[in-house]
C-alpha atoms as a PDB file:
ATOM      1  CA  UNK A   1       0.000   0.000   0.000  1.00  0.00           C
ATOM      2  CA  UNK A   2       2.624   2.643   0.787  1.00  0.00           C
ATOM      3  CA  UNK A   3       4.592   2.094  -2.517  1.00  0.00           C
ATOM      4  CA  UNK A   4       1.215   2.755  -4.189  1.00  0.00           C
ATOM      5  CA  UNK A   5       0.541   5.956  -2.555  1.00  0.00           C
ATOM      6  CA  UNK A   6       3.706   6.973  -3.651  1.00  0.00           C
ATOM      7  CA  UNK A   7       3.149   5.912  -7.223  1.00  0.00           C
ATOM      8  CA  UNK A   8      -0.141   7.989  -6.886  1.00  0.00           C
ATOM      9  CA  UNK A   9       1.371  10.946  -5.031  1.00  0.00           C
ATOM     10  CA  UNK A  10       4.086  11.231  -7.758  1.00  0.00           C
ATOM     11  CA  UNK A  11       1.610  10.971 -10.414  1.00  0.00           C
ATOM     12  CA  UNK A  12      -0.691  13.798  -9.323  1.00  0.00           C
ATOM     13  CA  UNK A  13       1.806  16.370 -10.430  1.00  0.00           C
ATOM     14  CA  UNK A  14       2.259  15.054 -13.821  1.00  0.00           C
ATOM     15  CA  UNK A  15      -1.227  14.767 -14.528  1.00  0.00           C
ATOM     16  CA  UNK A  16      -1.901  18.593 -13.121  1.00  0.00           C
ATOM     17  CA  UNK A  17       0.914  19.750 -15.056  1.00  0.00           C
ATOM     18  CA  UNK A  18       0.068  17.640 -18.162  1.00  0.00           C
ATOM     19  CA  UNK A  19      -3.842  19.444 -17.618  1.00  0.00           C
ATOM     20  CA  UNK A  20      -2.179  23.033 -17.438  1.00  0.00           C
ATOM     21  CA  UNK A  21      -0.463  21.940 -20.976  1.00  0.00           C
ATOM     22  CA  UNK A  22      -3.767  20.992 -22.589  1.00  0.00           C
ATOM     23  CA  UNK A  23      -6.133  23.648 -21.457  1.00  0.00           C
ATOM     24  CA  UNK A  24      -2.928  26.717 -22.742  1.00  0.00           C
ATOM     25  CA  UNK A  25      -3.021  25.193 -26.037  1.00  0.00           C
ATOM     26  CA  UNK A  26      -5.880  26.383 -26.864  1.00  0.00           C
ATOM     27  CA  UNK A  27      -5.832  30.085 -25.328  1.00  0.00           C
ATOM     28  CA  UNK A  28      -5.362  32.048 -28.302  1.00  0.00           C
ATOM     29  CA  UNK A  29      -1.927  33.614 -28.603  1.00  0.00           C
ATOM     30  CA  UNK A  30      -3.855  36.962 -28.712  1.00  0.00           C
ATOM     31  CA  UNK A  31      -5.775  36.298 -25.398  1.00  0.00           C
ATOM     32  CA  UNK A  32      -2.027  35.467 -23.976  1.00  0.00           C
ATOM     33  CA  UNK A  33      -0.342  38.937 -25.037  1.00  0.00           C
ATOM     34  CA  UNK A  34      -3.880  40.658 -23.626  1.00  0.00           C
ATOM     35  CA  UNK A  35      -3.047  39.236 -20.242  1.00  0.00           C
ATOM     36  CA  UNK A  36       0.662  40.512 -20.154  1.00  0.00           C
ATOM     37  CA  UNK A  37       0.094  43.536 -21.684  1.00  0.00           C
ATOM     38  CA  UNK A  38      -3.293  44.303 -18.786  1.00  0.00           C
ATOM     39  CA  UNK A  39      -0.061  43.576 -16.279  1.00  0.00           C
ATOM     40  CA  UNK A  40       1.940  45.600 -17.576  1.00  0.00           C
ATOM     41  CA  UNK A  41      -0.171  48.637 -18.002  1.00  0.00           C
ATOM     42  CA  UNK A  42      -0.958  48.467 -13.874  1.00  0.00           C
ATOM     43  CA  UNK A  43       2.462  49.694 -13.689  1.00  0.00           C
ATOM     44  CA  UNK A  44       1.494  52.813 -16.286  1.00  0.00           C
ATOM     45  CA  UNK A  45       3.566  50.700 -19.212  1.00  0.00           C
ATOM     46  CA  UNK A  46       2.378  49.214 -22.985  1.00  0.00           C
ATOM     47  CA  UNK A  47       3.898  46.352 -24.767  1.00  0.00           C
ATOM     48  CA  UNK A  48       3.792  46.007 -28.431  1.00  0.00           C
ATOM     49  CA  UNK A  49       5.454  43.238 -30.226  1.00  0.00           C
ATOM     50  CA  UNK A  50       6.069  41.703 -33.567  1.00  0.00           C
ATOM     51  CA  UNK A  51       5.211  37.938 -32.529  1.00  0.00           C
ATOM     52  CA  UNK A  52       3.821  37.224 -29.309  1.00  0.00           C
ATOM     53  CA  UNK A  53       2.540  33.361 -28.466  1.00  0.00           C
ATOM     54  CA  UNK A  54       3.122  29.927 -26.626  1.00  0.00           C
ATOM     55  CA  UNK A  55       6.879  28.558 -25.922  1.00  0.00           C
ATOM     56  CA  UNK A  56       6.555  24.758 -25.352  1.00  0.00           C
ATOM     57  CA  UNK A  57       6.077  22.986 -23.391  1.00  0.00           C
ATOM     58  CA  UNK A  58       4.414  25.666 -20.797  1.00  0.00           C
ATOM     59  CA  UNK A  59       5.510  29.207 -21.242  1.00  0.00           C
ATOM     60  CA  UNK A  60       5.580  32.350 -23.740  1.00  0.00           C
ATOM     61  CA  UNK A  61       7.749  34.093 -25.995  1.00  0.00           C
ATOM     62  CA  UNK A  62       8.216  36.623 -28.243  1.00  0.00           C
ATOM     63  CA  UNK A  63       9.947  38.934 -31.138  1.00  0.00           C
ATOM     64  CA  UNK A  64      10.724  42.217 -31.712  1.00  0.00           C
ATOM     65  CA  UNK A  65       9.546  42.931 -28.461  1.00  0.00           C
ATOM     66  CA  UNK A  66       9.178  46.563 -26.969  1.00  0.00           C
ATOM     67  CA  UNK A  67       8.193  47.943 -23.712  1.00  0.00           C
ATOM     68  CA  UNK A  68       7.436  51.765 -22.860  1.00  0.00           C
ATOM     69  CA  UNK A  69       6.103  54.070 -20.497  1.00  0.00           C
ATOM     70  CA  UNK A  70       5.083  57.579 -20.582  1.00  0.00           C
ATOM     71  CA  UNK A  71       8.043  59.054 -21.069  1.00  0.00           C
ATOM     72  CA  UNK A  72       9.373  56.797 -23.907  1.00  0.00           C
ATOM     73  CA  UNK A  73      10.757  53.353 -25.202  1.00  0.00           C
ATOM     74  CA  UNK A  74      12.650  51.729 -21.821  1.00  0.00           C
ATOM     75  CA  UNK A  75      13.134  48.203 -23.649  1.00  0.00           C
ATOM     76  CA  UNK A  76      13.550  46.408 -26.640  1.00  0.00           C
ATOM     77  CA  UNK A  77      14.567  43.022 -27.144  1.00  0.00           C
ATOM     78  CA  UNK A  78      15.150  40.791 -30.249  1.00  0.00           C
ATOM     79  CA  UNK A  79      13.783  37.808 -28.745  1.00  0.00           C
ATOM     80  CA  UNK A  80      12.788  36.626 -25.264  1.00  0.00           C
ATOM     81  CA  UNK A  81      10.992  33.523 -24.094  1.00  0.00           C
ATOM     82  CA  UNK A  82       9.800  32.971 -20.217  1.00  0.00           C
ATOM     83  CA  UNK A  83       9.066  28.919 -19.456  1.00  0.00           C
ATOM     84  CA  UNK A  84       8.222  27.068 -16.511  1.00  0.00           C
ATOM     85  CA  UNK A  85      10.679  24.570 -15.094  1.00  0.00           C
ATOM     86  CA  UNK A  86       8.985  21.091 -15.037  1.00  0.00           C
ATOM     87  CA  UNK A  87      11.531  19.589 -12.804  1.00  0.00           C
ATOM     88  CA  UNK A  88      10.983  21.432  -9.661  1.00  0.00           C
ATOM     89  CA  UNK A  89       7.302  21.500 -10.208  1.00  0.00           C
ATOM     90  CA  UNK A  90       7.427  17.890  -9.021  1.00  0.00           C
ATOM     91  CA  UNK A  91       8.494  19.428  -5.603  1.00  0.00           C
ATOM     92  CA  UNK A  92       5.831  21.862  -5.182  1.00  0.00           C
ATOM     93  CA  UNK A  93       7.918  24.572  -6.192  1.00  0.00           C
ATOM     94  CA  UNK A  94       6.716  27.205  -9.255  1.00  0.00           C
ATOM     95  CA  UNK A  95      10.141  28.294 -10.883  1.00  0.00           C
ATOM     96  CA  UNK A  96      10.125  29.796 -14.540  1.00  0.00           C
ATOM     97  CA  UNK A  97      13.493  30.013 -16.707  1.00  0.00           C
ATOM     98  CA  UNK A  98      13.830  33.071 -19.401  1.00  0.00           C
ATOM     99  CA  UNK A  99      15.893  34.714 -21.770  1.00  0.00           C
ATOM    100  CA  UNK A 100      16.462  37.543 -23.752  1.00  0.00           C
ATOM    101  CA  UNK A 101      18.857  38.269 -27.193  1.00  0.00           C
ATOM    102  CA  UNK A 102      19.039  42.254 -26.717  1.00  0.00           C
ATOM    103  CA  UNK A 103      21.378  42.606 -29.850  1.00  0.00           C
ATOM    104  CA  UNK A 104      24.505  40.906 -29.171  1.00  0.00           C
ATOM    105  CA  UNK A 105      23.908  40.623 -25.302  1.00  0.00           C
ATOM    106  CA  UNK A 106      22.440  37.572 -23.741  1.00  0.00           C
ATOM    107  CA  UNK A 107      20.363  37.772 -20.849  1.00  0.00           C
ATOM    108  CA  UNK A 108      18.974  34.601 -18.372  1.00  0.00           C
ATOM    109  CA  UNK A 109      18.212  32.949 -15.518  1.00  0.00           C
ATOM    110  CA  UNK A 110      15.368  31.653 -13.948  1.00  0.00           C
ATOM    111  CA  UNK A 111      12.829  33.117 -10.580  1.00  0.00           C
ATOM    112  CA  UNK A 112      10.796  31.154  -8.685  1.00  0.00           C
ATOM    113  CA  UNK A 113       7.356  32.060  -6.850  1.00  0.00           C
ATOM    114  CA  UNK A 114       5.796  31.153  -3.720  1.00  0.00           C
ATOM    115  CA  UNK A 115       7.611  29.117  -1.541  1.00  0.00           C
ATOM    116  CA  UNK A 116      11.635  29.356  -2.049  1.00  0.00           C
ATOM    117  CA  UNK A 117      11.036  33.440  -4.058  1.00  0.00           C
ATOM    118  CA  UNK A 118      14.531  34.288  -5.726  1.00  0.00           C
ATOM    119  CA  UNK A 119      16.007  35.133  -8.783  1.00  0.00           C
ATOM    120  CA  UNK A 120      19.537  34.116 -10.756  1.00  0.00           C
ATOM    121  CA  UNK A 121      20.381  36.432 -13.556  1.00  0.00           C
ATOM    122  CA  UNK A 122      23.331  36.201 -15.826  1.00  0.00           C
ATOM    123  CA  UNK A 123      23.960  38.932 -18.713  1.00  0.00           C
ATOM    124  CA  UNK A 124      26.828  38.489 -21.291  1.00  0.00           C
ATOM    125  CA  UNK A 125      28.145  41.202 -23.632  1.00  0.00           C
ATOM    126  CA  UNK A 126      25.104  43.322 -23.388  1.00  0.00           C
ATOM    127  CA  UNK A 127      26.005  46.866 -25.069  1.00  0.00           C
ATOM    128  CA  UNK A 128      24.239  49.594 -23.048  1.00  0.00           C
ATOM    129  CA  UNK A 129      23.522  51.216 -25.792  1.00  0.00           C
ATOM    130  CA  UNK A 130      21.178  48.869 -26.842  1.00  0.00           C
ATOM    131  CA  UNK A 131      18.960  49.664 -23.335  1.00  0.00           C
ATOM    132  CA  UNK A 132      17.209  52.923 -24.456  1.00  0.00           C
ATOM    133  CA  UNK A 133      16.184  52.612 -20.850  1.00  0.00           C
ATOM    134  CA  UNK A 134      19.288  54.595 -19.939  1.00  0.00           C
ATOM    135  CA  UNK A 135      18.301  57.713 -22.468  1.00  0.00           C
ATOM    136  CA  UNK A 136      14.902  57.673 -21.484  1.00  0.00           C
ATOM    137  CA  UNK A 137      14.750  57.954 -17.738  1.00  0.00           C
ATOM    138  CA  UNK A 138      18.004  59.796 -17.103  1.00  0.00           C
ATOM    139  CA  UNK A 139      18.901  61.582 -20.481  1.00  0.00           C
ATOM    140  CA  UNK A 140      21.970  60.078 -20.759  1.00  0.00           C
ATOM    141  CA  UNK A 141      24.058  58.855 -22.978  1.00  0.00           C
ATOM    142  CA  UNK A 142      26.207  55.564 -22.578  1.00  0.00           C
ATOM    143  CA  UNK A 143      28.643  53.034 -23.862  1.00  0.00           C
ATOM    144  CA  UNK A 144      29.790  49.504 -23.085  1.00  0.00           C
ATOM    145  CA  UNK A 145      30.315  45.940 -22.961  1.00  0.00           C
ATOM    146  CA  UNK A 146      28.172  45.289 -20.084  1.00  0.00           C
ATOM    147  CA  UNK A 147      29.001  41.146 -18.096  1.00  0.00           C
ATOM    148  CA  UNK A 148      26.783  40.352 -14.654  1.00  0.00           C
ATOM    149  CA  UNK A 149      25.951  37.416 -12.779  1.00  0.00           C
ATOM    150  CA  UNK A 150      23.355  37.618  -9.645  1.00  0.00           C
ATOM    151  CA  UNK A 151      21.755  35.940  -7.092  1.00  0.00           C
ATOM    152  CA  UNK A 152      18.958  36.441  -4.805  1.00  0.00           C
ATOM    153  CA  UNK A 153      16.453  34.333  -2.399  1.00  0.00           C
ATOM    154  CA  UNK A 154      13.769  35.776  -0.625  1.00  0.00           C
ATOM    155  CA  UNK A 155      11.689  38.553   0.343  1.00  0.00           C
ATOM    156  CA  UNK A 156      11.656  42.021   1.982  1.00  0.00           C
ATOM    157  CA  UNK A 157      13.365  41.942   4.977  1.00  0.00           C
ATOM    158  CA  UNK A 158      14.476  38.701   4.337  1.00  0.00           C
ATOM    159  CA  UNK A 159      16.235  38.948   1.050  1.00  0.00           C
ATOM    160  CA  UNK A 160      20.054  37.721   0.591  1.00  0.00           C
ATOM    161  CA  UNK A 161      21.913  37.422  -2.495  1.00  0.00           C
ATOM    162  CA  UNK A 162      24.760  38.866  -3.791  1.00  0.00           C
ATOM    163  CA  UNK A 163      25.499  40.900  -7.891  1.00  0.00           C
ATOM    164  CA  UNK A 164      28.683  41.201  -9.493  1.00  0.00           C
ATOM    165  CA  UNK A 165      29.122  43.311 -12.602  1.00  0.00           C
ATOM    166  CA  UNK A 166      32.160  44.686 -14.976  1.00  0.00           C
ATOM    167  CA  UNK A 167      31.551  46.871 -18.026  1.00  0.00           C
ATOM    168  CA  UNK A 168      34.279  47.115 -20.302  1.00  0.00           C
ATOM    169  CA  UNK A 169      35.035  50.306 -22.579  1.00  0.00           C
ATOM    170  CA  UNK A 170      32.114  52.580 -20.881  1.00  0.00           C
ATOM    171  CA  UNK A 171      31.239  55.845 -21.565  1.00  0.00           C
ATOM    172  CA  UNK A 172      28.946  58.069 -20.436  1.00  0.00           C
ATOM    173  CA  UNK A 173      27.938  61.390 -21.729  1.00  0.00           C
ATOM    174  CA  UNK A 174      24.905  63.925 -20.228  1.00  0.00           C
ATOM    175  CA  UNK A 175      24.777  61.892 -16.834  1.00  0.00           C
ATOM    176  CA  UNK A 176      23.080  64.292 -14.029  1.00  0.00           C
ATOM    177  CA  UNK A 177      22.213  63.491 -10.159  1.00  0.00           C
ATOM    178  CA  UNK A 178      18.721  65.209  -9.826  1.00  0.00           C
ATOM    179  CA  UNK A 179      19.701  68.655 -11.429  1.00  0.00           C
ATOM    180  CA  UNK A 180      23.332  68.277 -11.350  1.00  0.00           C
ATOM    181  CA  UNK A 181      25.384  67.363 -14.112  1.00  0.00           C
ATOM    182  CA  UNK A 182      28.520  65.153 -13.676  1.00  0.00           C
ATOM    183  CA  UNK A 183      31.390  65.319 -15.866  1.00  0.00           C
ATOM    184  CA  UNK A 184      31.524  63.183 -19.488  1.00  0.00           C
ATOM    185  CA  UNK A 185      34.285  60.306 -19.132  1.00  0.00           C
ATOM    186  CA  UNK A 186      35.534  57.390 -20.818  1.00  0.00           C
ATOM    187  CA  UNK A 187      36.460  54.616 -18.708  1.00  0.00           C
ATOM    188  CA  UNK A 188      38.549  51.291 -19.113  1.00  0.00           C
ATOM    189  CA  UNK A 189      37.162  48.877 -16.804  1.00  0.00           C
ATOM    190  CA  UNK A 190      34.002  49.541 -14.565  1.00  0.00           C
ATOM    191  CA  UNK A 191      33.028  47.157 -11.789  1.00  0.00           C
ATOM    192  CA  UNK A 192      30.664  46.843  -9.225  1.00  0.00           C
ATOM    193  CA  UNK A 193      29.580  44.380  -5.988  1.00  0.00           C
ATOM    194  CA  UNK A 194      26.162  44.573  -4.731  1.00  0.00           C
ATOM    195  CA  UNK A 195      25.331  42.352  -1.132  1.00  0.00           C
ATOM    196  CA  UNK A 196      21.917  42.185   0.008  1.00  0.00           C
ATOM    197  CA  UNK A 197      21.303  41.372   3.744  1.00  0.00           C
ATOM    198  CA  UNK A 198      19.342  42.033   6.812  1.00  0.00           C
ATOM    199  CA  UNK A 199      16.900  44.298   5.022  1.00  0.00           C
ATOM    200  CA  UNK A 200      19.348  45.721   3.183  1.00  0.00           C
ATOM    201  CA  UNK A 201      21.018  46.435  -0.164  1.00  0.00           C
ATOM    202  CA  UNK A 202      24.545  47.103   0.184  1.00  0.00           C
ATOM    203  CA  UNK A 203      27.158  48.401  -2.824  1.00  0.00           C
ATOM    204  CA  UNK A 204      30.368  46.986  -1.014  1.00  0.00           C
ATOM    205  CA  UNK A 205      32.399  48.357  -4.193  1.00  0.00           C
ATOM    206  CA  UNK A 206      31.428  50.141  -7.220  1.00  0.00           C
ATOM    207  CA  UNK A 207      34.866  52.118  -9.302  1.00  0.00           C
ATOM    208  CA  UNK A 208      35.157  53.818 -12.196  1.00  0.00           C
ATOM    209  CA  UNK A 209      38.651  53.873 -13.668  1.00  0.00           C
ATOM    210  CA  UNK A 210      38.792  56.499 -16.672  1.00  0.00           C
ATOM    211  CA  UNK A 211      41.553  58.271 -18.073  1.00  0.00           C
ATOM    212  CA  UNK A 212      42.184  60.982 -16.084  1.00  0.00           C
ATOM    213  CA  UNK A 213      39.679  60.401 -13.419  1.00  0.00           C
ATOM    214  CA  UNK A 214      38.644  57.473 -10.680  1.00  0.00           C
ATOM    215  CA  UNK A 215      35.177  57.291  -9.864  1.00  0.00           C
ATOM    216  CA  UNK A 216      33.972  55.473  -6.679  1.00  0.00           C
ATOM    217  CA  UNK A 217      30.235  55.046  -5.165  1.00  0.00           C
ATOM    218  CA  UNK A 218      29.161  53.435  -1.986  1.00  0.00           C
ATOM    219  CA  UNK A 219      26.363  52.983   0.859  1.00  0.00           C
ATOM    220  CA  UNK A 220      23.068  51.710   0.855  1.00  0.00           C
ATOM    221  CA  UNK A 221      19.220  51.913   1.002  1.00  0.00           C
ATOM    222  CA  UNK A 222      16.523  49.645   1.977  1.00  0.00           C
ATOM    223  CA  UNK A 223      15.037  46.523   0.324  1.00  0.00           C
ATOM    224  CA  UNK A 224      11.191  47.741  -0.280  1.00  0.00           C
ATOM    225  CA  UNK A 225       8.272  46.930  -2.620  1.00  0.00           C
ATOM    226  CA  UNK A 226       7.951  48.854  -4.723  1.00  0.00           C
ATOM    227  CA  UNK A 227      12.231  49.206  -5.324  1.00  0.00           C
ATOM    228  CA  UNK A 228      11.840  52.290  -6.771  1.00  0.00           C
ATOM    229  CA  UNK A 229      10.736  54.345  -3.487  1.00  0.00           C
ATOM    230  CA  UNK A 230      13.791  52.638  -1.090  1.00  0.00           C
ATOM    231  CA  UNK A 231      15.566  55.852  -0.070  1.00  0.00           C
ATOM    232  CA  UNK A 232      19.196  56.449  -0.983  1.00  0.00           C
ATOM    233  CA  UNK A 233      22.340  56.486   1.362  1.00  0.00           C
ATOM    234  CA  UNK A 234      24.896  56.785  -1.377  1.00  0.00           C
ATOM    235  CA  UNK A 235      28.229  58.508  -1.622  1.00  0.00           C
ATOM    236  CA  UNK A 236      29.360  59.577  -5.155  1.00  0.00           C
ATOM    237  CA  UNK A 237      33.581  60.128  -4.673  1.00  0.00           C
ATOM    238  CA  UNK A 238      35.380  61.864  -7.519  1.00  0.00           C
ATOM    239  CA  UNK A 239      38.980  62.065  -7.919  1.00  0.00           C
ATOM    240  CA  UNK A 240      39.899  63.783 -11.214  1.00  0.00           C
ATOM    241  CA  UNK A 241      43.478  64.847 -12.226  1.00  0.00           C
ATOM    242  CA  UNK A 242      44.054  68.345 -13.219  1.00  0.00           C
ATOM    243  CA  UNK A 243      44.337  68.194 -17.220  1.00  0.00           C
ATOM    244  CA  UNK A 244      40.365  66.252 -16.828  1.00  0.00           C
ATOM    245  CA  UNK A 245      39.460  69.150 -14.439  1.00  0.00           C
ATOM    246  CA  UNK A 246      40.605  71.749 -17.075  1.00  0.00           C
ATOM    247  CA  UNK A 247      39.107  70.193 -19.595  1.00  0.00           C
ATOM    248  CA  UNK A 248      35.871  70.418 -18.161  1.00  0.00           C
ATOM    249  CA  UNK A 249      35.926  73.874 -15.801  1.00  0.00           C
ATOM    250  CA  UNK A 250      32.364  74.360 -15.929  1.00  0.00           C
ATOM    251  CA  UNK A 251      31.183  71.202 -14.741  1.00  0.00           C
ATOM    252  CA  UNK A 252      33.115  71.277 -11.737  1.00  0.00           C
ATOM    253  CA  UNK A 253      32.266  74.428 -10.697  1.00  0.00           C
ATOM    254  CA  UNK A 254      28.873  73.088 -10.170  1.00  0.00           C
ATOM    255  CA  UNK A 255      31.069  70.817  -7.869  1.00  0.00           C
ATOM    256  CA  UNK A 256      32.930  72.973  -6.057  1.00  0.00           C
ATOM    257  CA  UNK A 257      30.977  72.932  -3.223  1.00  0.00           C
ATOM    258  CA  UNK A 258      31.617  69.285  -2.371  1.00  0.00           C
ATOM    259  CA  UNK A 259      35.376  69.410  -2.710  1.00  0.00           C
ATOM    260  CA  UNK A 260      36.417  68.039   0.481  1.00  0.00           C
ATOM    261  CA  UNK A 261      40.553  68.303  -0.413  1.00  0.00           C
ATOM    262  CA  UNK A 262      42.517  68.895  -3.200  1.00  0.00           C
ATOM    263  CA  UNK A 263      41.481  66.575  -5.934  1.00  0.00           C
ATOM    264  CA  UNK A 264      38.809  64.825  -4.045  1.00  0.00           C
ATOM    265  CA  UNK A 265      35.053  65.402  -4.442  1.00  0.00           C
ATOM    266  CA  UNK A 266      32.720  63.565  -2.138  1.00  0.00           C
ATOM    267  CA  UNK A 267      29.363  64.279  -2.807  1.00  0.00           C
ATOM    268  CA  UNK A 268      26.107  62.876  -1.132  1.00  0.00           C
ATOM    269  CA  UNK A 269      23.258  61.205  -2.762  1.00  0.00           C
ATOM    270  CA  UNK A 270      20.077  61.084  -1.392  1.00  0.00           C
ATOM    271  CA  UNK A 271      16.134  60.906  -3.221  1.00  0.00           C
ATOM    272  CA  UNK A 272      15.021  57.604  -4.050  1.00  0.00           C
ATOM    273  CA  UNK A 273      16.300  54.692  -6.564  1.00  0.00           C
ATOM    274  CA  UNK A 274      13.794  55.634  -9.051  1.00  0.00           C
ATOM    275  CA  UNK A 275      14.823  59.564  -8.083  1.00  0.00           C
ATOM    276  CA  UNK A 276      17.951  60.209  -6.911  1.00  0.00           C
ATOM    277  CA  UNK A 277      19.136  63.593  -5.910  1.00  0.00           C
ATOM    278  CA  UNK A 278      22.471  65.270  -4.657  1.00  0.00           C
ATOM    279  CA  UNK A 279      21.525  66.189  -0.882  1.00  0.00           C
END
């Protein structure tokens, strides 16, 4: 008797997930790009895409795929595809894998809902300029081979994971703090380390090394729902040498005011993550 509960037990989930199977295949791929795009649009966005249907054996995809908000295009990817992950279904858990071809860049991983919430997330020679996000919200303009790997499990307060990124030949062009404008740079190697902890969301190193000035940012702010509103505890430090300074006078006289020594500008940042502003 036990080893034919088991056989039963075991087979509930296959049948269930063999049900789910049948009853998608015949929602209309329309019906299934309705349902996103009524998602999205609870967050003020619209989705338009050139394709837009099923991804067997349970999931979605897409082409020529393009998200946007009010003030403008934030993504556009080539092709992306979000599936559900049979395997750990059989344990009760819901985890979905996806990816995304943004031009040459490759992005994936997989999140999982429910019990055991995370997220992995692994981008490979993404070029920033292919994220119009970046133009759009801050007006900038920017450069680069951009390589990250992440990990996160759980929620809120009880969040931990860790990011790692590097971004190779970045520039960045038109980049202001709120209303003040930081100086246009070229830099050979960016990296960054981002620990998340006790409620928190820590940058335990993020440098900028450009020719002719080093570029360092640190501090924190608050894991919350929605991200967007955690308040900022940042420190933006800039340490320029003189023939960079001279080349761009008027910016840092803007910046004069937070030039704690010769050569060294430390300058707070406060606002929010979605609106950060010099303090």
């Amino acid at each position: 008797m036990p080893r034919r509960w088991r056989a039963i037990a075991a087979g509930i989930p296959a049948a269930l997930i063999l049900l789910v199977i049948f009853l998608i295949a015949f929602i209309p791929d329309r019906e299934l790009q309705g349902v996103v795009a009524r998602v999205l649009a609870q967050s003020g966005m619209t989705m338009r895409a050139a394709q837009f249907g099923k991804a067997l054996p349970l999931g979605i995809k897409a082409r020529k795929l393009e998200i946007a908000d009010e003030r403008g295009l934030l993504l556009r990817v080539d092709e992306a595809s979000v599936r559900l992950r049979l395997l750990p279904l059989l344990t009760g858990k819901v985890s979905f894998a996806y990816r995304a071809a943004i031009g040459k860049g490759d992005v994936r991983g997989n999140f999982s809902l429910l019990r055991g919430a995370g997220m992995e997330v692994a981008i490979s020679h993404l070029r920033l300029e292919d994220i119009p996000f970046i133009p759009t919200a801050t007006g900038a303009q920017a450069k680069g081979d951009l390589q990250a790997q992440g990990s996160f499990r759980g929620k809120g307060a009880a969040a931990r994971g860790e990011a790692r990124l590097e971004v190779k030949g970045m520039e960045l062009a038109g980049v202001k703090i709120g209303e003040m404008p930081l100086p246009d740079a070229s830099y050979d190697t960016v990296r960054g380390a981002l620990k998340v902890a006790g409620g928190k969301a820590v940058l335990e190193s993020a440098t900028l090394q450009g020719e002719g000035l080093f570029v360092r940012l640190k501090g924190d702010f608050p894991v919350l729902t929605p991200p967007g509103a955690a308040p900022l505890n940042l420190t933006l430090e800039l340490m320029p040498k003189p023939e960079f300074m001279e080349k761009q006078k008027f910016v840092f006289l803007f910046l004069t005011k937070y030039l704690d020594s010769p050569g060294h500008y430390q300058i707070p940042v406060r606002g929010t993550l979605a609106k950060p502003a010099v303090q």
